[in-house]
C-alpha atoms as a PDB file:
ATOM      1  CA  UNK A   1     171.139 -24.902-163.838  1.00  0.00           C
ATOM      2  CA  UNK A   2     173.285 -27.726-165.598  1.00  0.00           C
ATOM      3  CA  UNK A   3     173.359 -25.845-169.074  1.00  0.00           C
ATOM      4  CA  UNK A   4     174.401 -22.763-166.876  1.00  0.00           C
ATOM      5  CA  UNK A   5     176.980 -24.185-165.389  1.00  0.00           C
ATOM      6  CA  UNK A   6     177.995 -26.449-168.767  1.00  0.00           C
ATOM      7  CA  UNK A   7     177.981 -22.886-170.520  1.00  0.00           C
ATOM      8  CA  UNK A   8     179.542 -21.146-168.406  1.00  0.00           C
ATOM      9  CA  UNK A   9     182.355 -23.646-165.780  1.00  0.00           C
ATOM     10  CA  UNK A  10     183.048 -19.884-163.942  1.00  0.00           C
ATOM     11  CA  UNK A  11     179.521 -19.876-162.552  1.00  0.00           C
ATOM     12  CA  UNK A  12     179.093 -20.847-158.922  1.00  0.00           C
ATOM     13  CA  UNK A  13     176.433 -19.770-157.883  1.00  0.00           C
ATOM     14  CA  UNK A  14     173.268 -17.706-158.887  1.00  0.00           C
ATOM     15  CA  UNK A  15     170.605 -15.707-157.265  1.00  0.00           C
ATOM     16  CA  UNK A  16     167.183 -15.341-159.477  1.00  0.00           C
ATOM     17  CA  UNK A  17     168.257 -14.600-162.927  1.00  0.00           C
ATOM     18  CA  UNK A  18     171.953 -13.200-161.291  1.00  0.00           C
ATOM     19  CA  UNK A  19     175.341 -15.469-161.813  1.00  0.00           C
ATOM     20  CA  UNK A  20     178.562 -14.978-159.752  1.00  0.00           C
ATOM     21  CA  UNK A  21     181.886 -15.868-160.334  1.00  0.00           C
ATOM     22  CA  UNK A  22     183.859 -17.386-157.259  1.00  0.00           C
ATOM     23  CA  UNK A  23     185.089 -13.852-156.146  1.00  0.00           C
ATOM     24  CA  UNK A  24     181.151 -12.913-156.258  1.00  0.00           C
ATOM     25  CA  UNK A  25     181.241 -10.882-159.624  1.00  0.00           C
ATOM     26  CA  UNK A  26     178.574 -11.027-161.810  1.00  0.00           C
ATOM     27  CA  UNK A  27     178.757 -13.050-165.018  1.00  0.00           C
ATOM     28  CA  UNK A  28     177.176 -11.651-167.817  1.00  0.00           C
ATOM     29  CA  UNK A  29     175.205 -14.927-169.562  1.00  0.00           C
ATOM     30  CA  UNK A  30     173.245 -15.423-173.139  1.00  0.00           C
ATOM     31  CA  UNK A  31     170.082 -16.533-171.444  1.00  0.00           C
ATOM     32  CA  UNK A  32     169.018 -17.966-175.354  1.00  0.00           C
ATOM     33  CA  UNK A  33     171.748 -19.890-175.355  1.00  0.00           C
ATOM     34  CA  UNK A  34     171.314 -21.532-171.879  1.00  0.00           C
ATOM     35  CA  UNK A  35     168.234 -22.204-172.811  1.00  0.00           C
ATOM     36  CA  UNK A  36     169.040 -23.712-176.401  1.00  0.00           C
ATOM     37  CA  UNK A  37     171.905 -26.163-174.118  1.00  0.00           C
ATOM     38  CA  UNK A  38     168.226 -27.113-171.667  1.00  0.00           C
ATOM     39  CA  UNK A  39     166.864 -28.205-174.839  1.00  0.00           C
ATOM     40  CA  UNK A  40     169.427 -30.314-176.016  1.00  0.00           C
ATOM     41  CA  UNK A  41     170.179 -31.669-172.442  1.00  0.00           C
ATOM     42  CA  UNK A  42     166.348 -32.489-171.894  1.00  0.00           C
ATOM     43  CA  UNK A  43     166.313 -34.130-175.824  1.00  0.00           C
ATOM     44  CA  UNK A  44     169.251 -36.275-175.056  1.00  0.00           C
ATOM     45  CA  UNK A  45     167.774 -37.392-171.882  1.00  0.00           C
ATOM     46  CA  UNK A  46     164.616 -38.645-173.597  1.00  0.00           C
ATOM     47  CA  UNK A  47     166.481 -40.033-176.132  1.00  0.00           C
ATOM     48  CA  UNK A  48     168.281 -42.513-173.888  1.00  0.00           C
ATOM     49  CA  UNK A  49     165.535 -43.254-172.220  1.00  0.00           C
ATOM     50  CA  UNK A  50     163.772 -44.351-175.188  1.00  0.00           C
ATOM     51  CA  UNK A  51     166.850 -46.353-176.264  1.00  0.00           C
ATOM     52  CA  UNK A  52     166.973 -48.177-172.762  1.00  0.00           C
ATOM     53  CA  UNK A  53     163.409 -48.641-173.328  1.00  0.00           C
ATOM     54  CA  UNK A  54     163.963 -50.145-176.493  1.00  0.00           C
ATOM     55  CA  UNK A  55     166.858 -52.307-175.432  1.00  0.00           C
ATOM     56  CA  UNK A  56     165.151 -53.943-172.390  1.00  0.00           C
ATOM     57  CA  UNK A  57     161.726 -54.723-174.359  1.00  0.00           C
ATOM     58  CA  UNK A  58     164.275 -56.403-177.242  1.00  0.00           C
ATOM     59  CA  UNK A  59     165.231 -58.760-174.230  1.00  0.00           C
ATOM     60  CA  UNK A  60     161.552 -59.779-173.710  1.00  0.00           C
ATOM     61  CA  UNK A  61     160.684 -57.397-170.358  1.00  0.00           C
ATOM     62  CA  UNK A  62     157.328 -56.461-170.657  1.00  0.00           C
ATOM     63  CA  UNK A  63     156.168 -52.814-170.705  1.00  0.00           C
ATOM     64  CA  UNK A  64     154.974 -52.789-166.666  1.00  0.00           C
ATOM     65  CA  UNK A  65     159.022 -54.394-166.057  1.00  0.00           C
ATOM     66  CA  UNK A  66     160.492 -51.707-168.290  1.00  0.00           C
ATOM     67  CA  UNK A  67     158.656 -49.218-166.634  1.00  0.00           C
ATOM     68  CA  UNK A  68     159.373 -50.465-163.248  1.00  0.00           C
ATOM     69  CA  UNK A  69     163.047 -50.254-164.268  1.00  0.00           C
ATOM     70  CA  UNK A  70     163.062 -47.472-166.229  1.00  0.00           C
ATOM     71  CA  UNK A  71     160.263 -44.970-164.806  1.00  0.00           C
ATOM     72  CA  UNK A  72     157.693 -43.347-167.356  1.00  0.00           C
END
């Protein structure tokens, strides 16, 4: 739903595969390229989680504290 929206800011609100505008008209979507923006949004998530991983072993946590902080 976040690429969605990113994609397309007009989106408010969806129903199934369906978006509508505000005034509850349809907006047409590229469903390829909301799915290509998931990607990327998903990839940049794991990549900061590796880099806060990466950053709090550095300062001597051990993997169980970086976990605890971080999540798996």
């Amino acid at each position: 739903m976040d690429a969605l929206r990113t994609l397309y800011p007009q989106i408010v609100t969806t129903n199934g595969m369906i978006a509508y505008d505000a005034q509850g008209n349809e907006v047409v979507y590229d469903l390829n390229a909301v799915i290509a923006k998931e990607n990327e949004i998903k990839e940049a998530e794991i990549a900061a989680k590796a880099s806060a991983q990466a950053k709090l072993a550095a300062l001597g946590l051990t993997p169980a504290e970086v976990t605890a902080i971080i999540g798996n």
